[in-house]
N, C-alpha and C. Protein backbone atom coordinates (compact mmCIF):
# COMPACT_ATOMS: atom_id res chain seq x y z
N UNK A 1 -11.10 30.75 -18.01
CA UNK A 1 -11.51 30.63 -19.40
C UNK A 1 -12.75 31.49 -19.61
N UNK A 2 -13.13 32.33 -20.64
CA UNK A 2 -13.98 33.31 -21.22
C UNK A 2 -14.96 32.05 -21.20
N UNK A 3 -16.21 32.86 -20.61
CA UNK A 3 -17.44 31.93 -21.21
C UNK A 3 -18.03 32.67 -22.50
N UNK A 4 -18.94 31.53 -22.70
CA UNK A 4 -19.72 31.72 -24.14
C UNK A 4 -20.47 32.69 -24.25
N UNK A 5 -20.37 33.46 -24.68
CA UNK A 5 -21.32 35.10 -25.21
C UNK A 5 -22.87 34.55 -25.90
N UNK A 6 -23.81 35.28 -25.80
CA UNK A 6 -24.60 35.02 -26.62
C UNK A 6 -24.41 35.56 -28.16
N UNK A 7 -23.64 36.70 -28.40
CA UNK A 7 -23.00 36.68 -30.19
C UNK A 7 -22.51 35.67 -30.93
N UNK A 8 -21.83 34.42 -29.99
CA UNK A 8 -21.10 33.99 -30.69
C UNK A 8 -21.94 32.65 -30.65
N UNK A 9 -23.16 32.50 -30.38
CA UNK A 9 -24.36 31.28 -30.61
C UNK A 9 -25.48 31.87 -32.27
N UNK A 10 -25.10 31.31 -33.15
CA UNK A 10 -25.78 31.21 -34.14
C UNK A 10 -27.40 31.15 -34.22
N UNK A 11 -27.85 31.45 -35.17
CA UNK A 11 -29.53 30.91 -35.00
C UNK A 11 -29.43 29.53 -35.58
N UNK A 12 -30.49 28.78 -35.22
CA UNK A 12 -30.56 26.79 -35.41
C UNK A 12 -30.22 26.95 -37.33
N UNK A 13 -30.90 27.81 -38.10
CA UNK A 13 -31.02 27.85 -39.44
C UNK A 13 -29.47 28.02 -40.10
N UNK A 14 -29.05 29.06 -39.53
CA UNK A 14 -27.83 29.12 -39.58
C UNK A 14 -26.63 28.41 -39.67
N UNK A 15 -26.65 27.96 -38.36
CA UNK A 15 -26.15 26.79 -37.61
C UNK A 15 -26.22 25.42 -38.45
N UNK A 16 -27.59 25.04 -38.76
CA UNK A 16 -27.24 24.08 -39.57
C UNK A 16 -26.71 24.37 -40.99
N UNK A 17 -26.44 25.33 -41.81
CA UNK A 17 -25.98 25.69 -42.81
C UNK A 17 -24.40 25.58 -42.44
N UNK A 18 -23.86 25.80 -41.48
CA UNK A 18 -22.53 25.83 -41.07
C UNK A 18 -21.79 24.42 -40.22
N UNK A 19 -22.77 23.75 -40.25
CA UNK A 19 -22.70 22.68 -39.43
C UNK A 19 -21.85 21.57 -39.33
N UNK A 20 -21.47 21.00 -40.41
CA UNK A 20 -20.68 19.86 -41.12
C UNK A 20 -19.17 20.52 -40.27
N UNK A 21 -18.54 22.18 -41.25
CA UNK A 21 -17.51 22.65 -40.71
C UNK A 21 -17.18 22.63 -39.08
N UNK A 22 -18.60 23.21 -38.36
CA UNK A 22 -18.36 23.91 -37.20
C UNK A 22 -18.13 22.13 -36.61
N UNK A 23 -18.90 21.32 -36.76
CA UNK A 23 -18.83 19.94 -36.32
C UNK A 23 -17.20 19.48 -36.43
N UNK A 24 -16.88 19.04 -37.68
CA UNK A 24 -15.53 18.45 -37.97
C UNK A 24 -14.81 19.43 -37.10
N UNK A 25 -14.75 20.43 -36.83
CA UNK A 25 -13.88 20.99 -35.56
C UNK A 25 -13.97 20.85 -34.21
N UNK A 26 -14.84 21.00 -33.71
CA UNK A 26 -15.25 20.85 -32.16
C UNK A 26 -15.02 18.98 -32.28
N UNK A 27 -15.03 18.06 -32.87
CA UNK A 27 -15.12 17.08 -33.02
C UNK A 27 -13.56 16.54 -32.73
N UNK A 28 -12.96 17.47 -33.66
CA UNK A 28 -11.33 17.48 -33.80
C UNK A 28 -10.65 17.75 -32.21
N UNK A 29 -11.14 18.86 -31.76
CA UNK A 29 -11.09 19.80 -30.10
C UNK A 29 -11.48 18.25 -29.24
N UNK A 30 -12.54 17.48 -29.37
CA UNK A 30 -13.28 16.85 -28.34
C UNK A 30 -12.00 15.18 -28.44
N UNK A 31 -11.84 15.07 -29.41
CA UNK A 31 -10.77 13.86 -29.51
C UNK A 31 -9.21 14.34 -28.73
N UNK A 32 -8.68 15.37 -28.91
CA UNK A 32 -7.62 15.67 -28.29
C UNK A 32 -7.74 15.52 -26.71
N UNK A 33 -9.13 15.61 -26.03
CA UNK A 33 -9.34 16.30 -24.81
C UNK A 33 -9.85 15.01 -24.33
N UNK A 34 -10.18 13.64 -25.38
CA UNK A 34 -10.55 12.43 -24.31
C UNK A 34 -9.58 11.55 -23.94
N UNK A 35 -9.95 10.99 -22.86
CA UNK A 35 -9.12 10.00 -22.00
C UNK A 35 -9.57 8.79 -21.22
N UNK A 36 -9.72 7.97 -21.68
CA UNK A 36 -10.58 6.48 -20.96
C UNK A 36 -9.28 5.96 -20.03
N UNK A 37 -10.58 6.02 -19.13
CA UNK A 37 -9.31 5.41 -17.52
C UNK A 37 -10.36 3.75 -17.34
N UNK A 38 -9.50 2.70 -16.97
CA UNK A 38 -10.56 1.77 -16.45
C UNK A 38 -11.46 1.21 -17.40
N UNK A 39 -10.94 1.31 -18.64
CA UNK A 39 -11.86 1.09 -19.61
C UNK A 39 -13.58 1.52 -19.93
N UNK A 40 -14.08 2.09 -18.53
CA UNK A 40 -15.75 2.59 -18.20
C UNK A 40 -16.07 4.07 -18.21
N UNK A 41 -14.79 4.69 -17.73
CA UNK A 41 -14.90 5.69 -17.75
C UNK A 41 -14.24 7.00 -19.10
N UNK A 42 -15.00 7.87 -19.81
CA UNK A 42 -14.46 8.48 -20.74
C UNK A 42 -14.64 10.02 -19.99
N UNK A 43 -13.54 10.49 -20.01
CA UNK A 43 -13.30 11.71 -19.38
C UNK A 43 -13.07 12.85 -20.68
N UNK A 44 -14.51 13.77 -21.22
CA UNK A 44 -14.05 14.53 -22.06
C UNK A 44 -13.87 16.13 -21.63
N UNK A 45 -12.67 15.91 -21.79
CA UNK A 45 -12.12 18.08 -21.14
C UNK A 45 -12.98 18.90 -22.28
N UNK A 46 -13.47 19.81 -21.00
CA UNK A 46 -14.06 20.91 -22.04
C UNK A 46 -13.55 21.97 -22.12
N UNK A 47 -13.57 22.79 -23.24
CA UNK A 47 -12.86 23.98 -23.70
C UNK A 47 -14.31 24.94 -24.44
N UNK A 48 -13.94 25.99 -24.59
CA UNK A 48 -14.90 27.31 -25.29
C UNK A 48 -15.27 26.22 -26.27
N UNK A 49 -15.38 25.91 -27.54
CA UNK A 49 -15.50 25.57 -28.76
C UNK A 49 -16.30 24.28 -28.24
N UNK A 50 -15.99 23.01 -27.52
CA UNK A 50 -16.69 22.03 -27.26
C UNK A 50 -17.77 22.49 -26.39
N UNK A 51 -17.70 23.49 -25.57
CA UNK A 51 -19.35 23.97 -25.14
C UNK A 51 -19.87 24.69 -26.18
N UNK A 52 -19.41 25.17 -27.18
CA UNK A 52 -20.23 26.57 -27.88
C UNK A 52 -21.37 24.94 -28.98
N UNK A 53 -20.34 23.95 -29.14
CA UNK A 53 -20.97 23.04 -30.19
C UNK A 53 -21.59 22.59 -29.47
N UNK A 54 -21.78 22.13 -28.37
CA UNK A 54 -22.83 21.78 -27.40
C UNK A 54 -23.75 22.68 -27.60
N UNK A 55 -23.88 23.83 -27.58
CA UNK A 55 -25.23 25.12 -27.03
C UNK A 55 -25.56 24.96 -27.95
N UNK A 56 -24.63 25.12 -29.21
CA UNK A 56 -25.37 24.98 -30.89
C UNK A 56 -26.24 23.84 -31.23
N UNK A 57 -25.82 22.42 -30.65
CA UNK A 57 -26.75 21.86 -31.10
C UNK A 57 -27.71 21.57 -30.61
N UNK A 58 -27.83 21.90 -29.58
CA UNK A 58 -28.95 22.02 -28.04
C UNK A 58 -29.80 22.82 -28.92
N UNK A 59 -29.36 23.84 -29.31
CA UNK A 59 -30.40 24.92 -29.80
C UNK A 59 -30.88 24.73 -31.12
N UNK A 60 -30.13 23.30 -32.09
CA UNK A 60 -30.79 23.09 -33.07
C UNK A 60 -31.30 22.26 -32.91
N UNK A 61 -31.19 20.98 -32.22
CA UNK A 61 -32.55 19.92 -31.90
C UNK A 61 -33.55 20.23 -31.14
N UNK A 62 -33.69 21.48 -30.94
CA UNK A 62 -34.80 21.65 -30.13
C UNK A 62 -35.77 23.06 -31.03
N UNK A 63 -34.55 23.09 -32.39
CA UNK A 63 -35.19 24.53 -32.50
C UNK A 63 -35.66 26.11 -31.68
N UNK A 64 -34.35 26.33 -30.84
CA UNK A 64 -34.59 27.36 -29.93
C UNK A 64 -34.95 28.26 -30.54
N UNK A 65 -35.80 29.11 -30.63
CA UNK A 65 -35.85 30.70 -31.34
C UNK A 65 -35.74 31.92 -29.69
N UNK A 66 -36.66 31.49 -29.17
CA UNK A 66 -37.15 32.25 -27.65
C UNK A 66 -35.74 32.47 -26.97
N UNK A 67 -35.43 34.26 -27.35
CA UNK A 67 -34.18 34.29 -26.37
C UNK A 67 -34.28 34.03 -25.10
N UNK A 68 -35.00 33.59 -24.20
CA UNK A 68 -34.82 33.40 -22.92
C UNK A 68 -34.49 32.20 -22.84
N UNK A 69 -34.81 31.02 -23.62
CA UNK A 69 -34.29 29.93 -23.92
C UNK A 69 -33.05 29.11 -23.87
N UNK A 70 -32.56 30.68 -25.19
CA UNK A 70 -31.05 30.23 -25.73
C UNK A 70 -30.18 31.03 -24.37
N UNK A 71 -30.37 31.78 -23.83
CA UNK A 71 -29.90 32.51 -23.40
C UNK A 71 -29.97 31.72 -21.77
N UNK A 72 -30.79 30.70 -21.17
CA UNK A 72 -30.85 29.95 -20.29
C UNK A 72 -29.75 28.68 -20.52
N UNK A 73 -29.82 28.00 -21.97
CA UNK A 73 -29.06 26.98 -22.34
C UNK A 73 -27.73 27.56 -22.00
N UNK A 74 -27.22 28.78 -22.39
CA UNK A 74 -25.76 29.38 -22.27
C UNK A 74 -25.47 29.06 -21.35
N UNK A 75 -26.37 29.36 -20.32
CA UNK A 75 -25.78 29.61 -18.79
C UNK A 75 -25.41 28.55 -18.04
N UNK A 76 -26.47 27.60 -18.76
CA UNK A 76 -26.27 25.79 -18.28
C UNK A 76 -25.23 25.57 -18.27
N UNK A 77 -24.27 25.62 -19.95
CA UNK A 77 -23.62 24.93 -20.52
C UNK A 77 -22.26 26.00 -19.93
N UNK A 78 -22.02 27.05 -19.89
CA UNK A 78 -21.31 27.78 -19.35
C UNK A 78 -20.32 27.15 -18.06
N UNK A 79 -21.26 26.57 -17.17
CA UNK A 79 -21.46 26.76 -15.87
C UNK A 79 -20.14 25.26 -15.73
N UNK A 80 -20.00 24.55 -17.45
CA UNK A 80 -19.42 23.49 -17.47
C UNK A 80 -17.45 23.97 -17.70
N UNK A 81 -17.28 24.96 -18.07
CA UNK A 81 -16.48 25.58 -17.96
C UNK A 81 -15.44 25.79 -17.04
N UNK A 82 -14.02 25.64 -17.15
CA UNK A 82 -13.20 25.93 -15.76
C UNK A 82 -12.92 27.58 -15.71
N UNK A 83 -12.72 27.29 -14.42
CA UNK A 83 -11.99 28.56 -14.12
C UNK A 83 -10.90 29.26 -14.03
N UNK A 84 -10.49 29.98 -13.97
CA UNK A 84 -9.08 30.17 -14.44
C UNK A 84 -8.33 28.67 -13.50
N UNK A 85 -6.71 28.69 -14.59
CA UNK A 85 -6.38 27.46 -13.72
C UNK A 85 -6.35 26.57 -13.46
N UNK A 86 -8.11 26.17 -14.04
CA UNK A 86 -8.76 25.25 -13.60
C UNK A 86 -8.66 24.24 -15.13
N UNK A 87 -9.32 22.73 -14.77
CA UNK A 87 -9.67 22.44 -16.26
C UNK A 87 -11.47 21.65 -15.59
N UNK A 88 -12.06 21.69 -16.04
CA UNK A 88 -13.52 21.13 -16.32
C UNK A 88 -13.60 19.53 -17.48
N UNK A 89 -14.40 18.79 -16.62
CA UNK A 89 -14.64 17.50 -17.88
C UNK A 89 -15.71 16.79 -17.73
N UNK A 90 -16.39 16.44 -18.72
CA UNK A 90 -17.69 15.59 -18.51
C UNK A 90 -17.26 14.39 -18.17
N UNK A 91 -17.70 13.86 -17.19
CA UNK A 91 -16.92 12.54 -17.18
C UNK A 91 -18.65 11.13 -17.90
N UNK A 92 -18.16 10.57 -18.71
CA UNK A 92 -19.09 9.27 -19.07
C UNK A 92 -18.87 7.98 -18.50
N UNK A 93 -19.98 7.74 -17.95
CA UNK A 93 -19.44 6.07 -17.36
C UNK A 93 -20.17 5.13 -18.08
N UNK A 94 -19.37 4.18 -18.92
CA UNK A 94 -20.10 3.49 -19.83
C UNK A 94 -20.04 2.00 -19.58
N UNK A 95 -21.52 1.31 -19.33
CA UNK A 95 -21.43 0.43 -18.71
C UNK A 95 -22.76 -0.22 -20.24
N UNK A 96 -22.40 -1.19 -20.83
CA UNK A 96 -23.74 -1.42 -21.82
C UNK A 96 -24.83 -2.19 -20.87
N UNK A 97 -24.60 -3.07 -20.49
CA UNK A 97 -25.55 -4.05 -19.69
C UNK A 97 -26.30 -3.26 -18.72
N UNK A 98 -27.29 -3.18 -18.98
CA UNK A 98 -28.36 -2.61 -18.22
C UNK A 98 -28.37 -2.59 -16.23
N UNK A 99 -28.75 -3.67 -16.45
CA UNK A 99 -28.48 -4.39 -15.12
C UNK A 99 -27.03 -4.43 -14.70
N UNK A 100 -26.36 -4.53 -15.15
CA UNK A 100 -24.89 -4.11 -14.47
C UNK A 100 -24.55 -2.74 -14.10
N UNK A 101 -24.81 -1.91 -15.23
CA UNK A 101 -24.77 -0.68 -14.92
C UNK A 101 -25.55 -0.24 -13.27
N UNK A 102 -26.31 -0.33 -13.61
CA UNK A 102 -27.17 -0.11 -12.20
C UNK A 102 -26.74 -0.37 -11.03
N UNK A 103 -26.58 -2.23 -11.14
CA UNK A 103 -25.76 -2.32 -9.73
C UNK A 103 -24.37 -1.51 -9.27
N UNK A 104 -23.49 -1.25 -11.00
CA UNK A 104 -22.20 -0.58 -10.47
C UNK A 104 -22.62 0.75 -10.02
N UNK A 105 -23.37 1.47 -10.24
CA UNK A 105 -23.62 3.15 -10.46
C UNK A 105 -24.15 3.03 -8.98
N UNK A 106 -24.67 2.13 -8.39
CA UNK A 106 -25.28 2.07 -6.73
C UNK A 106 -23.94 1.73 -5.95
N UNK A 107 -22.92 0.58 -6.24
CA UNK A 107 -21.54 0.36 -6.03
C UNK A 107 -20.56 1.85 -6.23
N UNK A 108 -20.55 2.15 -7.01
CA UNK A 108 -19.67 3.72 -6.85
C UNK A 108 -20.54 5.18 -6.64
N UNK A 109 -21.47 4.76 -5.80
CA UNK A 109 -22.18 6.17 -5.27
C UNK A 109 -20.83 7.23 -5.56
N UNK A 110 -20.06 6.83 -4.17
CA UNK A 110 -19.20 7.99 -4.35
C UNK A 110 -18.12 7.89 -5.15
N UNK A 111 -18.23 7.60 -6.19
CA UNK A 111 -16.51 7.30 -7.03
C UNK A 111 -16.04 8.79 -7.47
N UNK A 112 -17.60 10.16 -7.51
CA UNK A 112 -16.17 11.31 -8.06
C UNK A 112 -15.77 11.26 -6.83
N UNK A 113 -15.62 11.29 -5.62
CA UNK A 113 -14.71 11.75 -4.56
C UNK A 113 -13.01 11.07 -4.63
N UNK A 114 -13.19 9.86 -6.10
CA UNK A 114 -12.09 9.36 -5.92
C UNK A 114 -10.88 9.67 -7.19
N UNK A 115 -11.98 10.55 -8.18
CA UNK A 115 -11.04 11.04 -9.50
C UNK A 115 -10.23 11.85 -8.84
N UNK A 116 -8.99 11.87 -9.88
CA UNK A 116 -7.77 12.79 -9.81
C UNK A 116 -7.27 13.05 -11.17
N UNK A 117 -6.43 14.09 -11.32
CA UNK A 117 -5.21 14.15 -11.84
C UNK A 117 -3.95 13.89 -10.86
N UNK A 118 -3.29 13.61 -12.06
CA UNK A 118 -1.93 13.39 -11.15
C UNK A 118 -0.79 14.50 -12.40
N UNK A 119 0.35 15.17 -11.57
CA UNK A 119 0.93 16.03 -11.85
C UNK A 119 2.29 15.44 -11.87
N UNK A 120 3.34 16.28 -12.69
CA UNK A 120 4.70 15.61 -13.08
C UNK A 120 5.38 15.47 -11.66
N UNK A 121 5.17 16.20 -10.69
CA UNK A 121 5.79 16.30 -9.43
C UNK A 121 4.85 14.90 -8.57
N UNK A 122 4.09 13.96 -8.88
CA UNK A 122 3.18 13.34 -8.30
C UNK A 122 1.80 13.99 -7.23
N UNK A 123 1.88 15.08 -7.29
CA UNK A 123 1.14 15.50 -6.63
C UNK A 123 -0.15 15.49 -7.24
N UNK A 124 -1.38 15.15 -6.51
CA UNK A 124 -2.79 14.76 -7.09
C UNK A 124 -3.83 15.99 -6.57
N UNK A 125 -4.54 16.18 -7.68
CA UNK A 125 -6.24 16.92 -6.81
C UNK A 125 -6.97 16.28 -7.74
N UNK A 126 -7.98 16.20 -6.71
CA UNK A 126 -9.11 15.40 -6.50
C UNK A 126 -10.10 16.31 -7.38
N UNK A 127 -11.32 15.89 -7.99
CA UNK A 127 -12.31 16.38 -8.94
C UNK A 127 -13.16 17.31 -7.68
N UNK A 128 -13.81 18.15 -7.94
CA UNK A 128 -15.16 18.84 -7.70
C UNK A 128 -15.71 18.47 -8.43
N UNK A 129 -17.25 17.83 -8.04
CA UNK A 129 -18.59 17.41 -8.64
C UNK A 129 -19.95 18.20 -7.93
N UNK A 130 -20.56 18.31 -8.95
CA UNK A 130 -21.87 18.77 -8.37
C UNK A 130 -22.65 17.36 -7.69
N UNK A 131 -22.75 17.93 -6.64
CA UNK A 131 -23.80 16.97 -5.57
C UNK A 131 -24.76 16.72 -5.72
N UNK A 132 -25.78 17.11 -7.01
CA UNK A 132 -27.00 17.14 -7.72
C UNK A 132 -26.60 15.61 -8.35
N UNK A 133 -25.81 15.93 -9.07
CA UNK A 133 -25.70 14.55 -9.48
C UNK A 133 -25.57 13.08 -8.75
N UNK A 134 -25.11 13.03 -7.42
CA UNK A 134 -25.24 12.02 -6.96
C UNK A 134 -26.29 11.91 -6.16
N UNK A 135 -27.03 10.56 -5.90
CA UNK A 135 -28.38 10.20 -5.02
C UNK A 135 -28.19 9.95 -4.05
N UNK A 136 -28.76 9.57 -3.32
CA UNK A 136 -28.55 8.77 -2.10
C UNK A 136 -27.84 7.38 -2.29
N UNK A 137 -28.39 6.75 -3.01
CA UNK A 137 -28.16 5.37 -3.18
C UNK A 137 -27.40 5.03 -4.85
N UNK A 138 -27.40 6.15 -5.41
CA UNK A 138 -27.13 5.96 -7.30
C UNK A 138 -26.52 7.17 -7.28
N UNK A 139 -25.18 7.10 -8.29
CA UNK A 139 -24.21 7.65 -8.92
C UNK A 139 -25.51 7.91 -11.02
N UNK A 140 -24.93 9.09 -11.07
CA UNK A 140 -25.43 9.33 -12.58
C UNK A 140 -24.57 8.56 -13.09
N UNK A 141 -24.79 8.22 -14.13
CA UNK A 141 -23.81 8.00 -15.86
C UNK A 141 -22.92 8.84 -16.27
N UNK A 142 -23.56 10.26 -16.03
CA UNK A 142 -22.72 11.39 -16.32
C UNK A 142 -22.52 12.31 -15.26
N UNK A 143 -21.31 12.69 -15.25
CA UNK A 143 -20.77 13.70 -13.93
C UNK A 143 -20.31 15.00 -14.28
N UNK A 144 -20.10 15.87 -14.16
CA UNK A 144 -19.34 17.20 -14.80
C UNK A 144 -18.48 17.73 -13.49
N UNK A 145 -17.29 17.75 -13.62
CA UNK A 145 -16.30 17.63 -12.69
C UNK A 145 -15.54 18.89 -13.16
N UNK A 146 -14.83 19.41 -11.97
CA UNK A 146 -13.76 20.67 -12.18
C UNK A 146 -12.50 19.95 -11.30
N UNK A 147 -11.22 20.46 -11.90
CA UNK A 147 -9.94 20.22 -11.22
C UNK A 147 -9.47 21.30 -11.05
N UNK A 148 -9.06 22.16 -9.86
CA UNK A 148 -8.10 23.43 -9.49
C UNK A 148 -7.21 22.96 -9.95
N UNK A 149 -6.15 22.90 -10.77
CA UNK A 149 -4.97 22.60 -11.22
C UNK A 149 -3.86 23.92 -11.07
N UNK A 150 -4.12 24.84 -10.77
CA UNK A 150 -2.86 25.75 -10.31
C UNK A 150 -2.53 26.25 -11.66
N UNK A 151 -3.32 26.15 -12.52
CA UNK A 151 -2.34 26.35 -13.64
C UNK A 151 -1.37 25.04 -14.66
N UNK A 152 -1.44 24.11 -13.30
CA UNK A 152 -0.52 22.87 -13.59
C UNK A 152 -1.01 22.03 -14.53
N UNK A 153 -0.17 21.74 -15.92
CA UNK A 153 -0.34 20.66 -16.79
C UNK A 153 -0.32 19.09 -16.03
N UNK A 154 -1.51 18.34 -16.16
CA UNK A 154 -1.65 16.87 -15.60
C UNK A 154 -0.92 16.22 -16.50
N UNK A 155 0.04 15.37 -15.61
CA UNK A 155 0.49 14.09 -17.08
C UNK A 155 -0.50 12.73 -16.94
N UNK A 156 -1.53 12.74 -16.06
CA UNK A 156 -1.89 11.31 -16.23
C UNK A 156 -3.40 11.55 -15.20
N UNK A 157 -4.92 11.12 -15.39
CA UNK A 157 -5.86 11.31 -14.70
C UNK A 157 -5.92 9.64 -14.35
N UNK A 158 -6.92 9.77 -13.23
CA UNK A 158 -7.36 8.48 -12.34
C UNK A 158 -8.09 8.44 -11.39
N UNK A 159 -8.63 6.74 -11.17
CA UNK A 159 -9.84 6.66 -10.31
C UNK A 159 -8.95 5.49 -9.08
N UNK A 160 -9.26 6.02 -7.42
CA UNK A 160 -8.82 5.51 -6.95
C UNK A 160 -9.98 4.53 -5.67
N UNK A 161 -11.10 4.06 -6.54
CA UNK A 161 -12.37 3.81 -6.03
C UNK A 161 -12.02 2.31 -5.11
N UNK A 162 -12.31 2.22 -4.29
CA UNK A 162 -11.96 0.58 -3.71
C UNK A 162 -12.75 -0.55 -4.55
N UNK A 163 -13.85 0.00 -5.90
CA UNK A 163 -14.16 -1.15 -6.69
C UNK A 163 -14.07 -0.78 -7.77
N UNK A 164 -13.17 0.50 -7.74
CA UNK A 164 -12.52 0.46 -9.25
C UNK A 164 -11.49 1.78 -9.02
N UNK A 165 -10.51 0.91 -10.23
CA UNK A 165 -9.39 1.24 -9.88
C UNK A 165 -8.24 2.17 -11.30
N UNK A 166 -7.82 2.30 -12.14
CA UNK A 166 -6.77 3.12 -12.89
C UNK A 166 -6.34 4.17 -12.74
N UNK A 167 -5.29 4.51 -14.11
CA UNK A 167 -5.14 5.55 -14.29
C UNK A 167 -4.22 5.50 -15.92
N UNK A 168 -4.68 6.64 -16.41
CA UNK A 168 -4.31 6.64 -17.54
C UNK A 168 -3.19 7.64 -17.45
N UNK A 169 -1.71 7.70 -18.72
CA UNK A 169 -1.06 8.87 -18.91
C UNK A 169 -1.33 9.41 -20.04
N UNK A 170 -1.11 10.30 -19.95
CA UNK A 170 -2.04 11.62 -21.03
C UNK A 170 -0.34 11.58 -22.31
N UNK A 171 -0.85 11.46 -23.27
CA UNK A 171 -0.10 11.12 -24.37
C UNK A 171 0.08 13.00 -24.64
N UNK A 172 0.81 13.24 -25.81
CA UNK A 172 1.56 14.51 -25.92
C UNK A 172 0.23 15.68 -26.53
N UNK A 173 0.00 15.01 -27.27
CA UNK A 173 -1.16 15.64 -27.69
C UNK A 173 -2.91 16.51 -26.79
N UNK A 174 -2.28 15.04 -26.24
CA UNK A 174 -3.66 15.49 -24.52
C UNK A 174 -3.32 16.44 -24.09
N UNK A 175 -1.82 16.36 -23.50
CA UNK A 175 -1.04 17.33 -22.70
C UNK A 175 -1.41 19.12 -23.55
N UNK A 176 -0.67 18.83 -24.73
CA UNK A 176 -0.76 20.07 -25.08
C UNK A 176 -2.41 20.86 -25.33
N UNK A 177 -3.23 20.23 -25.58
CA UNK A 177 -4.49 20.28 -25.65
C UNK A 177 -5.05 20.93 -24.07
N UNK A 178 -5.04 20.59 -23.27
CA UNK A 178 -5.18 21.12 -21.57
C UNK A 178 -4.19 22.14 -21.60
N UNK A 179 -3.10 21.89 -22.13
CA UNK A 179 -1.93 23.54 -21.68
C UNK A 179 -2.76 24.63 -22.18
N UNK A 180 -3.06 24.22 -23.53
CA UNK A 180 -4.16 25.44 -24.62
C UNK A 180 -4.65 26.06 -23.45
N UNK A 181 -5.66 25.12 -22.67
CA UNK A 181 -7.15 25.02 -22.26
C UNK A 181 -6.75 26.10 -21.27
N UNK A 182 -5.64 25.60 -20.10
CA UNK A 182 -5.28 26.22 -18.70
C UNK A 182 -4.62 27.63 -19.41
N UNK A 183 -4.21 27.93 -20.44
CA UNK A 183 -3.43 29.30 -20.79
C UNK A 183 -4.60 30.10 -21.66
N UNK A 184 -6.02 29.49 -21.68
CA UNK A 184 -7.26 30.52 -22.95
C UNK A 184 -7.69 31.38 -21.22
C-alpha cells in the first residue's frame, strides 16, 4: 500500500475548513474496517484515507505549522500501514473499570502473540506487533499489529489467549473492504 505523501496532508486551517466532509468519509472507511472479537477487543484495519485522517487531525489539534513536525507525524503514522499483501490494524482493548483493566492488561502481557486471522482454507497467521508496546509485566490498551496475508482475503479474525478467547466472522462488507485494502 502507497504511503502518505506530504502533498496530500493539508495545512490545520485548511483542514478544518474541509473537515466535516474529509471526516464523514474516513469515518465511513473506519466502520467498514472494524471488528470486535471477545467483546474487549476492537480491531480497526487501516487503509491510506484512515491514516491520512489520523495525520490530519494530529496536525490540527496540535496546530502543526513546523515542517519537520508534520513531516515526523507522517512517518509515525505511515509506519501503521501494511505492506504489500499485507493488512495492518490498531487493535483497542477496551476494558472501562480501571482496576480491571490493569489486572487484565498484566494477565495478557502476551495476548498479540495470540491474534490471528483465519482464511477460507482455515489456515491462520498470527499478528506482528511492535515489542515497544509490550512491558515486562503490562500489555498497552493499544497495539498496532501487521498480518502477512499473501494477498489472502481473511473470512474471520481471533484471539486464542488461554484467558481469553474468540473469534469473529468478517461479514461481506468487511471482506470486501480488506480485498480494497490488499489490492491499493
Amino acid at each position: 500500500m502507497m504511503r502518505v505523501r506530504r502533498d496530500e496532508i493539508l495545512d490545520y486551517v485548511t483542514y478544518e475548513e474541509q473537515r466535516a466532509e474529509i471526516q464523514e468519509s474516513a469515518l465511513r472507511a473506519k466502520e467498514a474496517r472494524r471488528v470486535i472479537v471477545a467483546d474487549v477487543l476492537t480491531f480497526l484495519f487501516e487503509n491510506r484515507e484512515t491514516i491520512r485522517y489520523q495525520i490530519q487531525e494530529m496536525i490540527r489539534i496540535e496546530k502543526m505549522v513546523k515542517e519537520s513536525d508534520i513531516l515526523r507525524e507522517i512517518e509515525t503514522y505511515n509506519e501503521m500501514l501494511p505492506w504489500p499483501g499485507g493488512l495492518a490494524a490498531t487493535l483497542l482493548i477496551g476494558i472501562d473499570d480501571p482496576e480491571e483493566r490493569d489486572r487484565l492488561l498484566r494477565e495478557w502481557v502476551d495476548l498479540p502473540r495470540h491474534i490471528f486471522l483465519r482464511f477460507a482454507d482455515g489456515d491462520l497467521v498470527r499478528a506482528r506487533f511492535d515489542e515497544r508496546q509490550v512491558g515486562e509485566d503490562r500489555l498497552s490498551a493499544v497495539q498496532f499489529l501487521q498480518f502477512d496475508c499473501e494477498g489472502r482475503v481473511p473470512v474471520a479474525v481471533g484471539v486464542d489467549h488461554w484467558k481469553l478467547t474468540g473469534e469473529t466472522v468478517l461479514n461481506t462488507e468487511q471482506r470486501e473492504a480488506l480485498r480494497e485494502d490488499l489490492n491499493a
